[in-house]
PDB file of N, CA and C in Angstrom:
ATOM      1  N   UNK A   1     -19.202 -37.896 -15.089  1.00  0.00           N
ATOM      2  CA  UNK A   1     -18.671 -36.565 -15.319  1.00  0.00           C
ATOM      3  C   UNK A   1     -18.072 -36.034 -14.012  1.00  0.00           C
ATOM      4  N   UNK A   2     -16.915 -35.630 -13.942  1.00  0.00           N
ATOM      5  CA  UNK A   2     -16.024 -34.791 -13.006  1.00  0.00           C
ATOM      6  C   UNK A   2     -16.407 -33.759 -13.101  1.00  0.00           C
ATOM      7  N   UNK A   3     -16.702 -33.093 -11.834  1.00  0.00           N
ATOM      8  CA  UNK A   3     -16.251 -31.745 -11.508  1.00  0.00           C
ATOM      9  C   UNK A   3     -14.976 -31.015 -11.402  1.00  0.00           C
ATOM     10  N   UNK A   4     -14.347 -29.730 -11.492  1.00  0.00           N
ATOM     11  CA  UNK A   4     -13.288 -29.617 -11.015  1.00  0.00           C
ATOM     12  C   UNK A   4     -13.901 -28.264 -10.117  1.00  0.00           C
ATOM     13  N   UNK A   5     -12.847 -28.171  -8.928  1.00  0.00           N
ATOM     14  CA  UNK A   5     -12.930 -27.042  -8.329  1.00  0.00           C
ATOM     15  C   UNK A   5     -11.862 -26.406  -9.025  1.00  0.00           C
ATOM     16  N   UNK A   6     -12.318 -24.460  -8.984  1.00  0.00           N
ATOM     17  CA  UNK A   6     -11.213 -23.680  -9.246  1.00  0.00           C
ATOM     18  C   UNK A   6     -11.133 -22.925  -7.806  1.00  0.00           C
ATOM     19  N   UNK A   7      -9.584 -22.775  -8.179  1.00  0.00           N
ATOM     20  CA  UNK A   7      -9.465 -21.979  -7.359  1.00  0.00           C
ATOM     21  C   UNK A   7      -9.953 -20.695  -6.685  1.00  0.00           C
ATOM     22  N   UNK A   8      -9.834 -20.107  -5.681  1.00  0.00           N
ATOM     23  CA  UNK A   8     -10.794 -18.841  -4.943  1.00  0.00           C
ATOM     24  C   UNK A   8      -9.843 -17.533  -5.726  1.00  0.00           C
ATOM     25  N   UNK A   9     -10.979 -17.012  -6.658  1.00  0.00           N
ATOM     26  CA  UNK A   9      -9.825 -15.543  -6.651  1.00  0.00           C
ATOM     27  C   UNK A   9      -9.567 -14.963  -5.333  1.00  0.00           C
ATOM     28  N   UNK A  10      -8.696 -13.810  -5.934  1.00  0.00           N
ATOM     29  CA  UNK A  10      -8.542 -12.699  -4.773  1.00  0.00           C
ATOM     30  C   UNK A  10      -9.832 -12.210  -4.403  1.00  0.00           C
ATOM     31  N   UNK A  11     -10.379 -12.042  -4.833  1.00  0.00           N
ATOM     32  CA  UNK A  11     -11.378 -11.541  -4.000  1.00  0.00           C
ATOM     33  C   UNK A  11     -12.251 -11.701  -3.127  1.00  0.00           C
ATOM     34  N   UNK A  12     -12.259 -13.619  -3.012  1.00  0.00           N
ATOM     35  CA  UNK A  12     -12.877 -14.473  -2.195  1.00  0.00           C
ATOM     36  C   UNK A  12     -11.818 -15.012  -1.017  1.00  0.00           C
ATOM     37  N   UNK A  13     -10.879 -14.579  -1.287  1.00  0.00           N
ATOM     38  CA  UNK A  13      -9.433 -14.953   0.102  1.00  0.00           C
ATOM     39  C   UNK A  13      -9.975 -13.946   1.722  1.00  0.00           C
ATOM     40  N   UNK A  14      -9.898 -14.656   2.346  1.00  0.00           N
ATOM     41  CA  UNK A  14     -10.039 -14.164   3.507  1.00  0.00           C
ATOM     42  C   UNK A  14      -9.353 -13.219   3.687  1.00  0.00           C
ATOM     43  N   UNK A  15      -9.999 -11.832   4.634  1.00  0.00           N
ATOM     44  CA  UNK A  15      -9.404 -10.359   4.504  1.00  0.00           C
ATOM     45  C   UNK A  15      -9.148  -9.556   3.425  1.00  0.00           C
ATOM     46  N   UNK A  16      -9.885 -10.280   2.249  1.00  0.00           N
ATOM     47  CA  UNK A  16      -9.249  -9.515   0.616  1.00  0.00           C
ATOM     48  C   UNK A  16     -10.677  -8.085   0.991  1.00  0.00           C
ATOM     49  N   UNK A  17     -11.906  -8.405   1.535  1.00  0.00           N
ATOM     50  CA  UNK A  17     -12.267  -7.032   1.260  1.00  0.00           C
ATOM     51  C   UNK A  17     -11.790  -6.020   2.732  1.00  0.00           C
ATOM     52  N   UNK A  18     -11.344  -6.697   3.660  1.00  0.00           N
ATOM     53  CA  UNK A  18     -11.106  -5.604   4.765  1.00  0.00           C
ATOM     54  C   UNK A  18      -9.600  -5.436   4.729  1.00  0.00           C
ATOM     55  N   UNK A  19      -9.027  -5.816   3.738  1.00  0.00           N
ATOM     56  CA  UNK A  19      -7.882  -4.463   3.293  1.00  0.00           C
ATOM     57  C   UNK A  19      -8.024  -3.942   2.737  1.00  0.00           C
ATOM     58  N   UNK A  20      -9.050  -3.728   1.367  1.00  0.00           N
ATOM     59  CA  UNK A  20      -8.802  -3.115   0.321  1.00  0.00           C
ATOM     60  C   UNK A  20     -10.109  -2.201   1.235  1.00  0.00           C
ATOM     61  N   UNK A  21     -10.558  -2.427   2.201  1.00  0.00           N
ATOM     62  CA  UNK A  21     -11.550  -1.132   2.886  1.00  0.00           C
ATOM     63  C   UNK A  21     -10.666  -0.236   3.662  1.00  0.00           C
ATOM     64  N   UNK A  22      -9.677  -0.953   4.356  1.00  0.00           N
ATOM     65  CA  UNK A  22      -8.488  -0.006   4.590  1.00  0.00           C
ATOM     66  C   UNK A  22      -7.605   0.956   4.594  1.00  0.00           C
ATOM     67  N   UNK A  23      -6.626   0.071   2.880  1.00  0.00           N
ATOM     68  CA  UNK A  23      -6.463   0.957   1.618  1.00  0.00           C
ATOM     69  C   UNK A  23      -7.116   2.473   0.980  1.00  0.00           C
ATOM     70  N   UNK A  24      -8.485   1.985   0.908  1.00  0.00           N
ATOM     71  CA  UNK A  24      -9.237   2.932   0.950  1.00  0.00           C
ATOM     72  C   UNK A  24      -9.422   4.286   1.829  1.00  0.00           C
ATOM     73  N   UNK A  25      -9.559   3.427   3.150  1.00  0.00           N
ATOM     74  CA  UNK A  25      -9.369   4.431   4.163  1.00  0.00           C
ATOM     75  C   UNK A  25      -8.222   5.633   4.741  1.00  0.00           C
ATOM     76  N   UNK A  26      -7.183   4.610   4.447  1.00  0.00           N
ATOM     77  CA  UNK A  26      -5.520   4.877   4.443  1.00  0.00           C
ATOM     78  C   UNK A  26      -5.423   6.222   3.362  1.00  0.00           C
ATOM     79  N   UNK A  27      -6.381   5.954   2.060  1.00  0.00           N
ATOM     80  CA  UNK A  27      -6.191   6.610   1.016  1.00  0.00           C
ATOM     81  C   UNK A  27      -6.816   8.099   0.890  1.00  0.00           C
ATOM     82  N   UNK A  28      -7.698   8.136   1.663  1.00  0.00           N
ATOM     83  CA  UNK A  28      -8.493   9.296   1.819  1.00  0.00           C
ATOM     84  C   UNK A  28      -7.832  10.207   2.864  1.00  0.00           C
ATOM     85  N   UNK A  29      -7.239   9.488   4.018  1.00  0.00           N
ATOM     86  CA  UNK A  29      -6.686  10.401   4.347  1.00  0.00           C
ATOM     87  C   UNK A  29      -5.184  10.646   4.007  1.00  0.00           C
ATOM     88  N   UNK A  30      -4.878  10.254   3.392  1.00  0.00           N
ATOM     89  CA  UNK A  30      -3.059  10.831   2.893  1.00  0.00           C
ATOM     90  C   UNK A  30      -3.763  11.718   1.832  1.00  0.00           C
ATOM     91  N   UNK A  31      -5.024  11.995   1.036  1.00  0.00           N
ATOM     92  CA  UNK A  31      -5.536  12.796   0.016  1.00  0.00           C
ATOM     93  C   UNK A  31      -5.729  13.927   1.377  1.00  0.00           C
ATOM     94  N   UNK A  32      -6.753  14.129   2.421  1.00  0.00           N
ATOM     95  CA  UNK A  32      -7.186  15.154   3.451  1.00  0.00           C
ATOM     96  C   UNK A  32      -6.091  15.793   3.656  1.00  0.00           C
ATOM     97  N   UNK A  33      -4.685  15.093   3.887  1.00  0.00           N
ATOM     98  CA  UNK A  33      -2.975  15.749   4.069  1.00  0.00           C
ATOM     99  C   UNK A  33      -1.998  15.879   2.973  1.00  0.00           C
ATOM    100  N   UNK A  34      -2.980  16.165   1.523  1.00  0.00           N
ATOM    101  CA  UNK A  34      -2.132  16.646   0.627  1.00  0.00           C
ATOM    102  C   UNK A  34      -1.525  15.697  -0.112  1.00  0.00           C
ATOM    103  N   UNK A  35      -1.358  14.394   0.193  1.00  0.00           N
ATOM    104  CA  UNK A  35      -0.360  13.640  -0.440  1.00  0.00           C
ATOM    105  C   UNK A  35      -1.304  12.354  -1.249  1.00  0.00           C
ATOM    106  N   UNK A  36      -0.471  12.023  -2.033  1.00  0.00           N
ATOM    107  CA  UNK A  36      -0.963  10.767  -2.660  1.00  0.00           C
ATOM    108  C   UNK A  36      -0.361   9.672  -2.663  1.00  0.00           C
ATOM    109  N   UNK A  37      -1.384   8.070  -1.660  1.00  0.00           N
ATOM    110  CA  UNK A  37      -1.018   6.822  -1.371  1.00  0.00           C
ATOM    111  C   UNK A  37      -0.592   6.353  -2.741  1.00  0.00           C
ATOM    112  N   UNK A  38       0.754   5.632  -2.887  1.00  0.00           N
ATOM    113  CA  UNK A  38       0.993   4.289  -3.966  1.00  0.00           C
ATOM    114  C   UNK A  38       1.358   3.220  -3.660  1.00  0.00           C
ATOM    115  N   UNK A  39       0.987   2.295  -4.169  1.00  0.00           N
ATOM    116  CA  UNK A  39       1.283   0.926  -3.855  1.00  0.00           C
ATOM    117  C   UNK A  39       1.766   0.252  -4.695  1.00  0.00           C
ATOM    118  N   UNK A  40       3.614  -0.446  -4.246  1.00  0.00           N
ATOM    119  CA  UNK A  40       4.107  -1.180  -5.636  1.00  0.00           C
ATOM    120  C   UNK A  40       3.741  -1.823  -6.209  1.00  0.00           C
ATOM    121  N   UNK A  41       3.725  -1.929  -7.614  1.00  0.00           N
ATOM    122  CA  UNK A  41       3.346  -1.954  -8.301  1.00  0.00           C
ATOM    123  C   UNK A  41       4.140  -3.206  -9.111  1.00  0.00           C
ATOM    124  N   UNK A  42       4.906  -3.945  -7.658  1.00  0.00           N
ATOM    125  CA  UNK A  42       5.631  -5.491  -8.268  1.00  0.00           C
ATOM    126  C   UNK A  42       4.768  -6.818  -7.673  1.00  0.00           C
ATOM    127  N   UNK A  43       4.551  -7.257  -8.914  1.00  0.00           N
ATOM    128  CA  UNK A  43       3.917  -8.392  -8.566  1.00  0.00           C
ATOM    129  C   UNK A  43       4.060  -9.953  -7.890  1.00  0.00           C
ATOM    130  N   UNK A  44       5.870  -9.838  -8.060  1.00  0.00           N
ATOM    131  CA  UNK A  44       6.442 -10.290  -7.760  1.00  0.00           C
ATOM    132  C   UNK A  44       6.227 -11.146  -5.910  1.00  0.00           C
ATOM    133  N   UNK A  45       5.999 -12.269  -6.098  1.00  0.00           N
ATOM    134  CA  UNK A  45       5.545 -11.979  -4.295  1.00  0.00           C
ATOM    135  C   UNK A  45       6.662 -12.033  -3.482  1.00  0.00           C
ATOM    136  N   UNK A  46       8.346 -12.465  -4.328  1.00  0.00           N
ATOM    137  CA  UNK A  46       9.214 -12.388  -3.776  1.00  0.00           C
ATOM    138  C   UNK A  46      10.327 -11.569  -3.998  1.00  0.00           C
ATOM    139  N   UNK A  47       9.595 -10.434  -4.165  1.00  0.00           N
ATOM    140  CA  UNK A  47      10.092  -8.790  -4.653  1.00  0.00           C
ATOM    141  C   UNK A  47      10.372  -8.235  -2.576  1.00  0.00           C
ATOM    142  N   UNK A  48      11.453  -7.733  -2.453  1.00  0.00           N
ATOM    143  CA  UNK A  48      10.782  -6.883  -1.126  1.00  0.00           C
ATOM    144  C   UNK A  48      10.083  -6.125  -1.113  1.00  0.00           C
ATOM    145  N   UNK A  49       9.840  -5.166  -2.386  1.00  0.00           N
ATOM    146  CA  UNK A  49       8.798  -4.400  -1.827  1.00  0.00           C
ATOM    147  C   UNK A  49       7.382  -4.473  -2.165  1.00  0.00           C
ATOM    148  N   UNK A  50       7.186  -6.112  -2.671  1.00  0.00           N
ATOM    149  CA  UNK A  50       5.798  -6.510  -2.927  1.00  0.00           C
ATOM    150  C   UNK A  50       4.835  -6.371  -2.001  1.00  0.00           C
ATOM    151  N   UNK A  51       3.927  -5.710  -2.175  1.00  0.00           N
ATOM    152  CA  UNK A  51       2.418  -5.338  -1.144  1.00  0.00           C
ATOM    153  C   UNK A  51       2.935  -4.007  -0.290  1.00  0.00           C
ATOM    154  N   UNK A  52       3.937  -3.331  -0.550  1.00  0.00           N
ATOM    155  CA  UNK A  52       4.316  -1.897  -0.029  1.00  0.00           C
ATOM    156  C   UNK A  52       3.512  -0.801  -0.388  1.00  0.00           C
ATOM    157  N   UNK A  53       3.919  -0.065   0.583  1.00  0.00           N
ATOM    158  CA  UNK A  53       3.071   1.401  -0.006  1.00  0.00           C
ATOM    159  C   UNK A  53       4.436   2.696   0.389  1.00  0.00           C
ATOM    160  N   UNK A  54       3.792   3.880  -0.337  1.00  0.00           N
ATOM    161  CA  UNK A  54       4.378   5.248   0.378  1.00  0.00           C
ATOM    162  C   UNK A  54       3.368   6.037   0.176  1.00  0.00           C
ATOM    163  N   UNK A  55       4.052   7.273   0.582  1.00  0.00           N
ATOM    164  CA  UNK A  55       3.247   8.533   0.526  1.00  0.00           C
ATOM    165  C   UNK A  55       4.187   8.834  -0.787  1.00  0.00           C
ATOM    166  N   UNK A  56       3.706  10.252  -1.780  1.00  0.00           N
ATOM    167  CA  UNK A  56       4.147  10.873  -2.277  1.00  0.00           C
ATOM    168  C   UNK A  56       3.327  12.140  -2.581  1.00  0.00           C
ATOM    169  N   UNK A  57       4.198  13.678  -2.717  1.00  0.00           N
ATOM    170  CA  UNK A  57       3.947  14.723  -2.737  1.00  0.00           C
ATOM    171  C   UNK A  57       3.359  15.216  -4.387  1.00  0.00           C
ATOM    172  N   UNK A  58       2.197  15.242  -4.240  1.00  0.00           N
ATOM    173  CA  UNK A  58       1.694  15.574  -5.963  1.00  0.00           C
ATOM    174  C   UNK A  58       2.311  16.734  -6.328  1.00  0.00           C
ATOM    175  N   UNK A  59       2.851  17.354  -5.688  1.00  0.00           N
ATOM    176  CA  UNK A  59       3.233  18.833  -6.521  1.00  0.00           C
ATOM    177  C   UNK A  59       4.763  18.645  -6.779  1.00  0.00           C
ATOM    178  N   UNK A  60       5.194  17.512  -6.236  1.00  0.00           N
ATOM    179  CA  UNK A  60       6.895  17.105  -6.612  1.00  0.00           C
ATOM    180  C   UNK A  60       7.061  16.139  -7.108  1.00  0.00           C
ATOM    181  N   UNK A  61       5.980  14.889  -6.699  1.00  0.00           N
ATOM    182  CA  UNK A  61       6.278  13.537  -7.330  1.00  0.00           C
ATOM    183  C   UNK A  61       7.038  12.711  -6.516  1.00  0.00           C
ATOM    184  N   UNK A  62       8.136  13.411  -5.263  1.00  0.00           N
ATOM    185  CA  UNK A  62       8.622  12.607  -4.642  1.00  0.00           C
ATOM    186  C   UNK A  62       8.091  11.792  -3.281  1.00  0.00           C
ATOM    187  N   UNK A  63       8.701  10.816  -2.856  1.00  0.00           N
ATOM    188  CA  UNK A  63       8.399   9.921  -1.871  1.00  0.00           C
ATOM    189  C   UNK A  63       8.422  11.108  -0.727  1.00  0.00           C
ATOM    190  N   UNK A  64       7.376  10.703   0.433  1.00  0.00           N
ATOM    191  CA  UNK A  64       7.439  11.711   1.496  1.00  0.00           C
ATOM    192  C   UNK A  64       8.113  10.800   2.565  1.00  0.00           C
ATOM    193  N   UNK A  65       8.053   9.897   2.310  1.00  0.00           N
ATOM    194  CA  UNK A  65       8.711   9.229   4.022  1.00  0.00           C
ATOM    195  C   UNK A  65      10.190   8.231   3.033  1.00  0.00           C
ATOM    196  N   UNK A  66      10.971   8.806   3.836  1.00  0.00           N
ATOM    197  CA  UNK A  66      12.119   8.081   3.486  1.00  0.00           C
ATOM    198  C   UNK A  66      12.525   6.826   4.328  1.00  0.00           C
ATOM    199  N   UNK A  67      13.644   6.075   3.768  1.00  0.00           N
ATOM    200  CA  UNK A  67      14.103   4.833   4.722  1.00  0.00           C
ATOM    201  C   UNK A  67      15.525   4.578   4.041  1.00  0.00           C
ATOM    202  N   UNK A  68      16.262   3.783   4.363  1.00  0.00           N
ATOM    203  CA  UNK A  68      17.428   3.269   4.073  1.00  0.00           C
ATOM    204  C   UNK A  68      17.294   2.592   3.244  1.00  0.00           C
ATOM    205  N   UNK A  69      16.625   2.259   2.545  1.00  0.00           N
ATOM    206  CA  UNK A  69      16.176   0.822   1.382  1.00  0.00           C
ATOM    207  C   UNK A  69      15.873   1.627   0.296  1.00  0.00           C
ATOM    208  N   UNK A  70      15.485   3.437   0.282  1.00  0.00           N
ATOM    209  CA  UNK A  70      15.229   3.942  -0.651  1.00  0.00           C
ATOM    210  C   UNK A  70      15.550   4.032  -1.776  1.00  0.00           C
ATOM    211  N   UNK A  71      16.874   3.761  -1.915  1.00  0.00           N
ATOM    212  CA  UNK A  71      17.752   3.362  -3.389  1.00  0.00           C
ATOM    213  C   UNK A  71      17.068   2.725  -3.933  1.00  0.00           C
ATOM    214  N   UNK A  72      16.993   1.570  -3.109  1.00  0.00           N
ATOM    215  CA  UNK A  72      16.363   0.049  -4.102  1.00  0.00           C
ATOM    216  C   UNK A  72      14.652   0.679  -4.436  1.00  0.00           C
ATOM    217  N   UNK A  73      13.940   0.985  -3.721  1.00  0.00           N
ATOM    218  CA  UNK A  73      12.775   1.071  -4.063  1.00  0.00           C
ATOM    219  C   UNK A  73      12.002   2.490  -2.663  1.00  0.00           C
ATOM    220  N   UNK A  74      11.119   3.074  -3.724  1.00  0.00           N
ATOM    221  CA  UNK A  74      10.434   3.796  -2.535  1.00  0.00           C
ATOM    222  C   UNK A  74       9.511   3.131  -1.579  1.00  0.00           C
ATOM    223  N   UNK A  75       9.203   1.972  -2.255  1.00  0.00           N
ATOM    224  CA  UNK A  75       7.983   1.549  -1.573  1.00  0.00           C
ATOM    225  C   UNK A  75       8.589   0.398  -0.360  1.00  0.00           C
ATOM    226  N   UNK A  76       8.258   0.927   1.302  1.00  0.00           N
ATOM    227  CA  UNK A  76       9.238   0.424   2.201  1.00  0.00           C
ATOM    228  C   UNK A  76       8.086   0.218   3.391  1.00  0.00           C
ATOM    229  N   UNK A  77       7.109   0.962   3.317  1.00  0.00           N
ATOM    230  CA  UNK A  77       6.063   1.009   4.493  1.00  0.00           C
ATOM    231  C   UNK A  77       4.956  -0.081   4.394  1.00  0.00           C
ATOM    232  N   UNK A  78       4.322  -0.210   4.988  1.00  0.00           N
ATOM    233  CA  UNK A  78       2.947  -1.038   5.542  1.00  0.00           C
ATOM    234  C   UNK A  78       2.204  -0.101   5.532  1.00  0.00           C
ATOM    235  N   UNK A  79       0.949  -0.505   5.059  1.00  0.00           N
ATOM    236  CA  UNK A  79      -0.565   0.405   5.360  1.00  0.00           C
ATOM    237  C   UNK A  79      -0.311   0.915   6.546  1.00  0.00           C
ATOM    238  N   UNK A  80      -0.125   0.132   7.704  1.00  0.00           N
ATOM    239  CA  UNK A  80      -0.686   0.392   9.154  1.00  0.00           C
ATOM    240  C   UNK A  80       0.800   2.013   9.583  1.00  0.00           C
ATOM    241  N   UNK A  81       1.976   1.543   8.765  1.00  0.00           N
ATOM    242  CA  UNK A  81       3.019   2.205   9.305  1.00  0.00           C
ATOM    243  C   UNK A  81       2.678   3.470   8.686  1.00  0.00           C
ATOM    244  N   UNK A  82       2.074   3.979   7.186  1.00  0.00           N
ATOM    245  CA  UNK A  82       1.862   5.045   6.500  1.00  0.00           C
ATOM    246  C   UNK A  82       0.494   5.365   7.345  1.00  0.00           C
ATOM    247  N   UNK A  83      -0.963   4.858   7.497  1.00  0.00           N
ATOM    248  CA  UNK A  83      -1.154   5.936   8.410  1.00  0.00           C
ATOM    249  C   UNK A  83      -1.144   6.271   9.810  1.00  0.00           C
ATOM    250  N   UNK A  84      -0.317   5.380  10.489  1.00  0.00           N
ATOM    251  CA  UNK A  84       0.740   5.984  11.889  1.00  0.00           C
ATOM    252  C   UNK A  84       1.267   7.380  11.675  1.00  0.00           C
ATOM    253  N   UNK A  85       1.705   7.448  10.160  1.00  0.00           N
ATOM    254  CA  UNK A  85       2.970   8.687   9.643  1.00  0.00           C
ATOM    255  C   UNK A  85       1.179   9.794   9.779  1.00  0.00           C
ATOM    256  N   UNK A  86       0.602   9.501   9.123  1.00  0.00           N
ATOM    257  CA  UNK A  86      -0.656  10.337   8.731  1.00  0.00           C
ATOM    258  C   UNK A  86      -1.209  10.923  10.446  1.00  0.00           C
ATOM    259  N   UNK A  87      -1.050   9.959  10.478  1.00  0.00           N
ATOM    260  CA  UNK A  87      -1.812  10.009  12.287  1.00  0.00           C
ATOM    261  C   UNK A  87      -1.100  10.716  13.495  1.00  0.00           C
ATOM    262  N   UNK A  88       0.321  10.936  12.867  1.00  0.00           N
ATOM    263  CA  UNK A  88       1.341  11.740  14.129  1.00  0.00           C
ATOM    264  C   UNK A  88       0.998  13.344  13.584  1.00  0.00           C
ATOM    265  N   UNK A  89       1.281  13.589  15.080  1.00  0.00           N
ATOM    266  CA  UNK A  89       0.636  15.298  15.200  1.00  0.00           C
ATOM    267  C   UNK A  89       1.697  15.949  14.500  1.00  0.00           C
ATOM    268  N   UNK A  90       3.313  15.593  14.714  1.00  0.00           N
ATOM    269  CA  UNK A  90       4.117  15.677  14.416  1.00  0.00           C
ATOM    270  C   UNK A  90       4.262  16.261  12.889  1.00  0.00           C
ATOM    271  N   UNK A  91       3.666  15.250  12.346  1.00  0.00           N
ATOM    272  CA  UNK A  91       3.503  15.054  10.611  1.00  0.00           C
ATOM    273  C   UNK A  91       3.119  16.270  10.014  1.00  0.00           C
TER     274      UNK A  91
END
């Protein structure tokens, strides 16, 4: 009798829980500054804006950080780049 190995879900891939602790983190505070984190929602892994995020304004619905790619899609940032945006005093 053969064994087979299956493959590792996502959830057993290396770094799968210290992004999604991140995410999390990322997420609480764009909620503390009013806004709400999304993440595209293409599964595609050879989508550009696969594994993207933005901010968006709950009381408008729209994207808060813009880019040049916005036509094609809102979702243009990196975790680390959305809460940089969160993290400037500026903001």
């Amino acid at each position: 009798m053969t064994t087979t190995q299956r493959e590792p879900t996502r959830e057993q891939e290396p770094g799968y829980a210290e992004h999604h602790a991140r995410e999390r983190e990322v997420r609480r505070q764009a909620k503390d500054c009013g806004y709400v984190l999304r993440r595209s929602r293409s599964r595609d892994p050879e989508a550009p804006d696969h594994g993207l995020y933005n901010l968006f304004d709950p009381s408008t619905g729209g994207a808060v950080m813009a880019h040049n790619d916005a036509v094609l899609s809102p979702f243009n940032w990196s975790l680390e780049q959305v809460s940089d945006y969160l993290n400037d005093p500026r903001t």
